[in-house]
PDB file of N, CA and C in Angstrom:
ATOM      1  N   UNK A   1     108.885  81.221  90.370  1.00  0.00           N
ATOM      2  CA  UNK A   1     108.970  82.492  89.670  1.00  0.00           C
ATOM      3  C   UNK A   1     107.638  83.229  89.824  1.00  0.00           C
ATOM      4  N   UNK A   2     108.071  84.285  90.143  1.00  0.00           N
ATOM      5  CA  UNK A   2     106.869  85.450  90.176  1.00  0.00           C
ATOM      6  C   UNK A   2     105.733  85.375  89.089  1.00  0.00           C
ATOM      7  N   UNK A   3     104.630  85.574  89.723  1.00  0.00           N
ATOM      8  CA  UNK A   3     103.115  85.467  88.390  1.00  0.00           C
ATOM      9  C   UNK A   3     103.591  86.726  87.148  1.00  0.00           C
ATOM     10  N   UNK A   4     104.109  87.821  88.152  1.00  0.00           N
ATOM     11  CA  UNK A   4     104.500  89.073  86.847  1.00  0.00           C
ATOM     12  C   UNK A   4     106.066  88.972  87.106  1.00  0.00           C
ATOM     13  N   UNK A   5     106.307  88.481  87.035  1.00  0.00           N
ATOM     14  CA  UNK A   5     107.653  88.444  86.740  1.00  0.00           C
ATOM     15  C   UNK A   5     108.811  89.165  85.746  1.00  0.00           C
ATOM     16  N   UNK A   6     107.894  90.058  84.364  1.00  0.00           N
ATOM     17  CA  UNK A   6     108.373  90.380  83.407  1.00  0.00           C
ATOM     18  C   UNK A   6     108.091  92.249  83.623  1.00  0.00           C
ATOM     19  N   UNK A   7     109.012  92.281  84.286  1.00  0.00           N
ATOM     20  CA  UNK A   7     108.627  94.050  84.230  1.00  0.00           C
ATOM     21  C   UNK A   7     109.300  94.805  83.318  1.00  0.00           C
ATOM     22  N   UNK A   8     109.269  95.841  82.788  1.00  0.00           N
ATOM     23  CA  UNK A   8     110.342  96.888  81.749  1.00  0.00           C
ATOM     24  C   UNK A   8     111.138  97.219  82.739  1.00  0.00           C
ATOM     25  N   UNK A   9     111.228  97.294  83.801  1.00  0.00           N
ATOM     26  CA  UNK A   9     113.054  98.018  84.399  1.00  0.00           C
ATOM     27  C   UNK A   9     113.044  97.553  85.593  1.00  0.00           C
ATOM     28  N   UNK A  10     113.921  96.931  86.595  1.00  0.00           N
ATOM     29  CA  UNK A  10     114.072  96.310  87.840  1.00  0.00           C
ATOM     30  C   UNK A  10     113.578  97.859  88.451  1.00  0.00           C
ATOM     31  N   UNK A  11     112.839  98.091  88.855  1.00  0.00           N
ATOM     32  CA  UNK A  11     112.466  99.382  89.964  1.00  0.00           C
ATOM     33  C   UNK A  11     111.464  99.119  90.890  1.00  0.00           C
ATOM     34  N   UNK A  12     111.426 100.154  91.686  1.00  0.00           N
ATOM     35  CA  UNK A  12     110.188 100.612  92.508  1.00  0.00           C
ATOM     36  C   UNK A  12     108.734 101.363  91.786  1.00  0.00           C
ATOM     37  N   UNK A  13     107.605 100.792  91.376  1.00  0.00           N
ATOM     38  CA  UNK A  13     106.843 101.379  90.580  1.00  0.00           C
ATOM     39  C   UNK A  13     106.505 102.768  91.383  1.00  0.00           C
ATOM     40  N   UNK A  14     107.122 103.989  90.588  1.00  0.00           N
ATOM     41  CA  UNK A  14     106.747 105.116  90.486  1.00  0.00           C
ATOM     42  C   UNK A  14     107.611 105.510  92.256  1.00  0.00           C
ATOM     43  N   UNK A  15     108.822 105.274  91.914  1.00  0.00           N
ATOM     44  CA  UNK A  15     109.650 105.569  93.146  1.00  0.00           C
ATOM     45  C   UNK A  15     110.983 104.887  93.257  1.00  0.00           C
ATOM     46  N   UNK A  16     111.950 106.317  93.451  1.00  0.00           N
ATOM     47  CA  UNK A  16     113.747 105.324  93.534  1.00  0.00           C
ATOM     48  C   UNK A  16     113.616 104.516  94.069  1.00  0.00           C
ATOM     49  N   UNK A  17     114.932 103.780  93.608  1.00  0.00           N
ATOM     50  CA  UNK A  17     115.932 102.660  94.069  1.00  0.00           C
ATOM     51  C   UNK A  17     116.308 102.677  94.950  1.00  0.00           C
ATOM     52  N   UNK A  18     116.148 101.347  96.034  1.00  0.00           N
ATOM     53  CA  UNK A  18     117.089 101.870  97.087  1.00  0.00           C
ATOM     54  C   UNK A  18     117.085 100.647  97.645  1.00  0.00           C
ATOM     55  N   UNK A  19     117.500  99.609  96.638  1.00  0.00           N
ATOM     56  CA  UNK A  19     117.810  98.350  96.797  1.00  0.00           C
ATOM     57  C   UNK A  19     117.173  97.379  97.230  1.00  0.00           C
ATOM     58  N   UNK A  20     116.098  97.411  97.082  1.00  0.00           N
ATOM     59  CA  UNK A  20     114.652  97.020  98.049  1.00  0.00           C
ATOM     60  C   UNK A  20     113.532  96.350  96.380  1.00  0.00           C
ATOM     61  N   UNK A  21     114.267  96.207  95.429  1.00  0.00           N
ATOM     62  CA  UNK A  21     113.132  95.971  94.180  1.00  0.00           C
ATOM     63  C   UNK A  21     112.600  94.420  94.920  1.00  0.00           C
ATOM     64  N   UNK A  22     112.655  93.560  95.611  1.00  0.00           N
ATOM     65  CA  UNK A  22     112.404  92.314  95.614  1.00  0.00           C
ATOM     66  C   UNK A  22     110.714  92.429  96.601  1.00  0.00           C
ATOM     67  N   UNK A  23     111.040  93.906  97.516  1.00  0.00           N
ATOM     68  CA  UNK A  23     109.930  94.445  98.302  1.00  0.00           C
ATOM     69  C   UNK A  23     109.250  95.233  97.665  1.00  0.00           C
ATOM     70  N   UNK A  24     109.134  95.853  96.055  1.00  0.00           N
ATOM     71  CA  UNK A  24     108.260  96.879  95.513  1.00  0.00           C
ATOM     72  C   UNK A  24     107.793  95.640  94.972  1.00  0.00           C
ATOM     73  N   UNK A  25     108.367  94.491  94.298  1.00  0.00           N
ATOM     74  CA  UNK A  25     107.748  93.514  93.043  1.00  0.00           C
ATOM     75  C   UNK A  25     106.806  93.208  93.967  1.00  0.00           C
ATOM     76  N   UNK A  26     106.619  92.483  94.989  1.00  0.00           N
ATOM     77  CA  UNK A  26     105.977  91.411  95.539  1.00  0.00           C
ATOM     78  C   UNK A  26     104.901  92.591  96.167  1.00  0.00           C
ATOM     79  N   UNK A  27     105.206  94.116  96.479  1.00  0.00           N
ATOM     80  CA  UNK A  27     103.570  94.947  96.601  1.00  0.00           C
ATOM     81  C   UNK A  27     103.326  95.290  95.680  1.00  0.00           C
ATOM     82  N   UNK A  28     103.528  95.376  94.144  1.00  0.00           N
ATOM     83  CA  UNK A  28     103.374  95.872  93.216  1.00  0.00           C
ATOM     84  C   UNK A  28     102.483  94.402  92.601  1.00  0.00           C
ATOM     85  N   UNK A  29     102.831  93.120  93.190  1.00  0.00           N
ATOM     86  CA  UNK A  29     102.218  92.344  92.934  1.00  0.00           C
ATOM     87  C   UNK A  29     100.734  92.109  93.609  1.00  0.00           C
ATOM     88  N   UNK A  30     100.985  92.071  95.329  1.00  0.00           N
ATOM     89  CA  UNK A  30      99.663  91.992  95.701  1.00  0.00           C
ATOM     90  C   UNK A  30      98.446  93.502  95.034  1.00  0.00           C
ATOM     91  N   UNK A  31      99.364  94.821  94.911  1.00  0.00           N
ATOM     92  CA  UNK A  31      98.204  95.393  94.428  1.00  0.00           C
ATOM     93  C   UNK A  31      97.915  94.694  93.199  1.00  0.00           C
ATOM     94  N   UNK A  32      98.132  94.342  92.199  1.00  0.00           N
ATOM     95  CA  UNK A  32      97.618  93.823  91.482  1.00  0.00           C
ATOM     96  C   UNK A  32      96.473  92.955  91.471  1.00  0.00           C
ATOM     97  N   UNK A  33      97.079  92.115  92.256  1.00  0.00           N
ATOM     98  CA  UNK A  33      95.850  91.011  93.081  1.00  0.00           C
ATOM     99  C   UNK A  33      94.302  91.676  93.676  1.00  0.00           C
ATOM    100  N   UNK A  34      95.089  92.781  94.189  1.00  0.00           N
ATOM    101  CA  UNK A  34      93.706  93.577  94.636  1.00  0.00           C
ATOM    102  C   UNK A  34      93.132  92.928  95.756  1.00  0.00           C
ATOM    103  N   UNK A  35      92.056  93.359  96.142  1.00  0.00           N
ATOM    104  CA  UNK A  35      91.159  92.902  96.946  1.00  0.00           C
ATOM    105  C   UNK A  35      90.421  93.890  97.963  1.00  0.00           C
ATOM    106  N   UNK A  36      90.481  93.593  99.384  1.00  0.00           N
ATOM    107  CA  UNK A  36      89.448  94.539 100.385  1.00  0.00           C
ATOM    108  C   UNK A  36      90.672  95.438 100.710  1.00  0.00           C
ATOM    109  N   UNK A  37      90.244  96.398 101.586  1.00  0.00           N
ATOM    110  CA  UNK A  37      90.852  97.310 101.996  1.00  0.00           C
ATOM    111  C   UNK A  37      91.891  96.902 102.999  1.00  0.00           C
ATOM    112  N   UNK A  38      91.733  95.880 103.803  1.00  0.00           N
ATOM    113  CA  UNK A  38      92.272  95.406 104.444  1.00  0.00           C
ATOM    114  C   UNK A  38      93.839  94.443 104.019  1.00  0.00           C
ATOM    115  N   UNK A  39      93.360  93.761 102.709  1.00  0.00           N
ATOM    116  CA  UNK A  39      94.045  93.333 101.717  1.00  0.00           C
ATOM    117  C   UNK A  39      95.480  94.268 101.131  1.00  0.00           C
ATOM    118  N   UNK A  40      94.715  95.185 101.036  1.00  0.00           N
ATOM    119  CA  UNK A  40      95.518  96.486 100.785  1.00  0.00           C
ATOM    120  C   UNK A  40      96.442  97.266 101.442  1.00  0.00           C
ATOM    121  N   UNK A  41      95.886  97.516 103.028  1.00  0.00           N
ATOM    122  CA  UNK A  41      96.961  97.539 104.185  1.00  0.00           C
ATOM    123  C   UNK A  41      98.167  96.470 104.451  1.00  0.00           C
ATOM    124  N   UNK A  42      97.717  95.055 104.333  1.00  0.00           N
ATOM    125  CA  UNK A  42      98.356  94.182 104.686  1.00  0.00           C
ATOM    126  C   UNK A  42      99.836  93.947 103.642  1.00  0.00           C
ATOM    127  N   UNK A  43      99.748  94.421 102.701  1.00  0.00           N
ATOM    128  CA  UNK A  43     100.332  94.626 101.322  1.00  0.00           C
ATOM    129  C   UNK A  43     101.420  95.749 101.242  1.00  0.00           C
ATOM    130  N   UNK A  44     100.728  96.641 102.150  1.00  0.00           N
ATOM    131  CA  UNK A  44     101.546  97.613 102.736  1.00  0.00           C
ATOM    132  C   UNK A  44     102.560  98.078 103.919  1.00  0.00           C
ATOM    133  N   UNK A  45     101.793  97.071 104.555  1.00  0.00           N
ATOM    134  CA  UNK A  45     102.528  96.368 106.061  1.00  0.00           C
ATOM    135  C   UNK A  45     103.984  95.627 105.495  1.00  0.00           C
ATOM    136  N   UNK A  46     103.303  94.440 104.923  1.00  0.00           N
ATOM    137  CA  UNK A  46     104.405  94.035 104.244  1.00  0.00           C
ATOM    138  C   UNK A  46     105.670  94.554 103.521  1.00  0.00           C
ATOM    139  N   UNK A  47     105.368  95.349 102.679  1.00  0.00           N
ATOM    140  CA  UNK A  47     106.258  96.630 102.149  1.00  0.00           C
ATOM    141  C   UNK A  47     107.176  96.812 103.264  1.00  0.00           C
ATOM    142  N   UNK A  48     106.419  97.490 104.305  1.00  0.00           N
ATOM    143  CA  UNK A  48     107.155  98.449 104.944  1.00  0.00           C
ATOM    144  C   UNK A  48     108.447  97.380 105.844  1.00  0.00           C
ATOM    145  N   UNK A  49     107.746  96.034 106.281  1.00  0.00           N
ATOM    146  CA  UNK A  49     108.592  95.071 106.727  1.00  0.00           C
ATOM    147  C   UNK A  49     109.645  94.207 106.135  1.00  0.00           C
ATOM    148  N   UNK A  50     109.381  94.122 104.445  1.00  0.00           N
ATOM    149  CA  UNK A  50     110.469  93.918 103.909  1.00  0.00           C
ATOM    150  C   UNK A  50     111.352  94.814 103.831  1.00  0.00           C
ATOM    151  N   UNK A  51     111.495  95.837 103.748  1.00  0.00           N
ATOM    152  CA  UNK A  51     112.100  97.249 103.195  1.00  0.00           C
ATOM    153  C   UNK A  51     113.330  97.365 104.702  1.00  0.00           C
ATOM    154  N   UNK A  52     112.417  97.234 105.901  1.00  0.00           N
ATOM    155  CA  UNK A  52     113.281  97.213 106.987  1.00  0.00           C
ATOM    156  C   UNK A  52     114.117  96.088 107.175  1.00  0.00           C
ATOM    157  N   UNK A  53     113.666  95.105 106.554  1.00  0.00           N
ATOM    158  CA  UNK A  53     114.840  94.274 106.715  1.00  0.00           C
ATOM    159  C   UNK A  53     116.007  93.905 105.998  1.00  0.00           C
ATOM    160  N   UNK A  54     115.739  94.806 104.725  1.00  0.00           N
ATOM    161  CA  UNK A  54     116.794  95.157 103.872  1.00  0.00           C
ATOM    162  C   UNK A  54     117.644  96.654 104.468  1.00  0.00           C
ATOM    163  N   UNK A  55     117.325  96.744 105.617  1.00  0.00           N
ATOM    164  CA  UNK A  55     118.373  98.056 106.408  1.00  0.00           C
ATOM    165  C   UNK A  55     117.685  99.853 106.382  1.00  0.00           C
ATOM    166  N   UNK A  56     116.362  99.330 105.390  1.00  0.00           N
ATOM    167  CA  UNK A  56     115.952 100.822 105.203  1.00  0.00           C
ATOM    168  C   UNK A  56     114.876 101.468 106.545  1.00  0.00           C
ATOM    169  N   UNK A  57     115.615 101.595 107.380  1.00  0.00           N
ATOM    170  CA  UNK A  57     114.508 101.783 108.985  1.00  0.00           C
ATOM    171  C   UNK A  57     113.940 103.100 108.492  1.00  0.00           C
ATOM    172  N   UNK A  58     114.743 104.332 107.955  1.00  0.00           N
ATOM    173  CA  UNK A  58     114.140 105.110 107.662  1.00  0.00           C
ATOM    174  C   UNK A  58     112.980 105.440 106.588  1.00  0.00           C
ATOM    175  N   UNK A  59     113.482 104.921 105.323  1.00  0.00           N
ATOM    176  CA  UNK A  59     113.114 104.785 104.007  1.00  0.00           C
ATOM    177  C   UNK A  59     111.419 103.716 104.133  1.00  0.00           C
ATOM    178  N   UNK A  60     111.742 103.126 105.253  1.00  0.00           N
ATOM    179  CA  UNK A  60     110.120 101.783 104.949  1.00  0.00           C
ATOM    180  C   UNK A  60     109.177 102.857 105.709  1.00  0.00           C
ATOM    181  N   UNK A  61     109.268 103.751 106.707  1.00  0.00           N
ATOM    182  CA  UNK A  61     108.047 104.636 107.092  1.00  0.00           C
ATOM    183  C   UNK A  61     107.809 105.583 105.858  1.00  0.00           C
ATOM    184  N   UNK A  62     108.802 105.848 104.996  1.00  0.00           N
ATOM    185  CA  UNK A  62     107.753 107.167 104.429  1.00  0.00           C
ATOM    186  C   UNK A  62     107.336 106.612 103.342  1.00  0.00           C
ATOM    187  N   UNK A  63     107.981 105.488 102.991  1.00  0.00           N
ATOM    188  CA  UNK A  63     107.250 104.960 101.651  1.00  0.00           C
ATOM    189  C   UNK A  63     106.113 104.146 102.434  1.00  0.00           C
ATOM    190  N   UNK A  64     105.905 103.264 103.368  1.00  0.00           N
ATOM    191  CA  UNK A  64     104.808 102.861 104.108  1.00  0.00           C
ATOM    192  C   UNK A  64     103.629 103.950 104.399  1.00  0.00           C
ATOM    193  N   UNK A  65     103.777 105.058 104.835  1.00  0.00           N
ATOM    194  CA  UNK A  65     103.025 106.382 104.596  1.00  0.00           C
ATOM    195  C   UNK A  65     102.460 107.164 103.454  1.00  0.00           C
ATOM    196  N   UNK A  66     103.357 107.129 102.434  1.00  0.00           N
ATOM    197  CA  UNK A  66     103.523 107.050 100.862  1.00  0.00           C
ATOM    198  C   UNK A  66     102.129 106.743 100.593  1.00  0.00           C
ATOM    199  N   UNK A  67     102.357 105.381 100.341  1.00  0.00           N
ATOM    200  CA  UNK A  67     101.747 104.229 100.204  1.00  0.00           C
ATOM    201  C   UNK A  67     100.180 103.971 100.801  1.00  0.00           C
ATOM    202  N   UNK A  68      99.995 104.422 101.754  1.00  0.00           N
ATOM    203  CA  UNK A  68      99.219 104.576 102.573  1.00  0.00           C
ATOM    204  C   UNK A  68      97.851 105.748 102.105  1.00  0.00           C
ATOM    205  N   UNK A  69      98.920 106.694 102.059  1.00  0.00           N
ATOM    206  CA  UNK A  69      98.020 107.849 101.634  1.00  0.00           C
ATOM    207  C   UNK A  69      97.547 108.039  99.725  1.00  0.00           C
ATOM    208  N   UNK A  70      98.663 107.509  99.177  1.00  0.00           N
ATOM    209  CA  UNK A  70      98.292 107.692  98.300  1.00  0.00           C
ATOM    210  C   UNK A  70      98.451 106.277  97.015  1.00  0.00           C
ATOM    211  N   UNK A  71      98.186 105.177  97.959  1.00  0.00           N
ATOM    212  CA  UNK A  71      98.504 104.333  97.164  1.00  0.00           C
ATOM    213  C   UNK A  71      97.008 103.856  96.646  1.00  0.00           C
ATOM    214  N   UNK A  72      95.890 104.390  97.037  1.00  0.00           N
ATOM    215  CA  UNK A  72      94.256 103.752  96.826  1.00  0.00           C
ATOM    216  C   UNK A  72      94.612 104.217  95.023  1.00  0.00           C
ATOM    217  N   UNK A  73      95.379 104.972  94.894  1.00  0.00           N
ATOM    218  CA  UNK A  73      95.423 105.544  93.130  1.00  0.00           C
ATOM    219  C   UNK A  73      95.740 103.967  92.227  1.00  0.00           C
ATOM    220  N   UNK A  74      96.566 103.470  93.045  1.00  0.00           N
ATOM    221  CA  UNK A  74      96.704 102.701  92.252  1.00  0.00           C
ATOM    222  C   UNK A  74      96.123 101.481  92.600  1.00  0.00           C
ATOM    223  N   UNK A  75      95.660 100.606  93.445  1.00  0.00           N
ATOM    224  CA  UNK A  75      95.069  99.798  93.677  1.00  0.00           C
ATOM    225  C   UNK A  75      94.092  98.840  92.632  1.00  0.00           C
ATOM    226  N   UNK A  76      94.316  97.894  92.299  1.00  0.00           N
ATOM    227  CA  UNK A  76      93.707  96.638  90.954  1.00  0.00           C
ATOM    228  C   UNK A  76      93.916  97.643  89.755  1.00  0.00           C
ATOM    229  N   UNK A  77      95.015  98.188  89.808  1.00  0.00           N
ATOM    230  CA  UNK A  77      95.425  98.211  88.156  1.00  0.00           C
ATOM    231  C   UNK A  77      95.424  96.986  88.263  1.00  0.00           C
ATOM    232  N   UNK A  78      95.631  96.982  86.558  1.00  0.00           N
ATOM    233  CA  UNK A  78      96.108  96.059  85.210  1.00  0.00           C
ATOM    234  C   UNK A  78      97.467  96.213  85.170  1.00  0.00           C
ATOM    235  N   UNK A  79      98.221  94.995  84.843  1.00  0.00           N
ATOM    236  CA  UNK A  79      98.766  94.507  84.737  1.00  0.00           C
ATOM    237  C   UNK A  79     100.117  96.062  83.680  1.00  0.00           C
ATOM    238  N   UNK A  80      99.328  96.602  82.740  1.00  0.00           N
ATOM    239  CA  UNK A  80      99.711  97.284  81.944  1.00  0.00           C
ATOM    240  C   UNK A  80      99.749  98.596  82.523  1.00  0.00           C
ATOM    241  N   UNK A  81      98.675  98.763  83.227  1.00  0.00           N
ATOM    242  CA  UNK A  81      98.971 100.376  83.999  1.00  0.00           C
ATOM    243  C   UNK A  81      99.919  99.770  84.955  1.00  0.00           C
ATOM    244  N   UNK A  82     100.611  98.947  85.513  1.00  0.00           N
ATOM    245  CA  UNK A  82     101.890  98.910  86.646  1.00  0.00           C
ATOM    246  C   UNK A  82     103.021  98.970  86.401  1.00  0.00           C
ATOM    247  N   UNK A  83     103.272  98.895  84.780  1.00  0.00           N
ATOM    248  CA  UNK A  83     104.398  98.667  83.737  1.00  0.00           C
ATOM    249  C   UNK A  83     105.154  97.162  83.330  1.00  0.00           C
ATOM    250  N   UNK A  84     103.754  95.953  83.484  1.00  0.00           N
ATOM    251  CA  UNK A  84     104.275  95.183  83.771  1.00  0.00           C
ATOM    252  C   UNK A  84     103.809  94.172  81.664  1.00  0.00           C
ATOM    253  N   UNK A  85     105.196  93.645  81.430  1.00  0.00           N
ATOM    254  CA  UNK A  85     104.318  93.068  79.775  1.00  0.00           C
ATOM    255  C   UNK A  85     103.023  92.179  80.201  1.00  0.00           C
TER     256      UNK A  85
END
């Protein structure tokens, strides 16, 4: 079982559904984890490679881009700024 495992709503933090929550938890997790910048890409890579293999070829570039550009906002939150108990 997941370290955060307890979120308020099965979603994509701060982005629809699109059947892919198992690929937002687990980047919603490494940002948490935080780390180098590189850490951070790789987190995002990931994203974008789970997402495609749940069928979203289109949907994993712009949230991978998304993400990219504007994901340093969120990077080593807390646990509480991600919406997580």
């Amino acid at each position: 079982m997941s370290l955060f495992h307890t979120i308020k709503a099965g979603r994509c933090t701060m982005a629809p559904e699109l059947n892919v929550t198992p690929c937002c938890l687990a980047h919603d997790e490494a940002y948490l984890k935080g780390g180098s910048a590189a850490d951070r890409k790789a987190a995002d890579i990931a994203l974008r490679t789970c997402m495609r293999s749940k069928g979203q070829k289109v949907a994993c570039w712009i949230y991978y881009f998304a993400v990219r550009i504007f994901g340093w906002v969120g990077w080593n939150w807390t646990k509480e700024e991600m919406g997580y108990e």
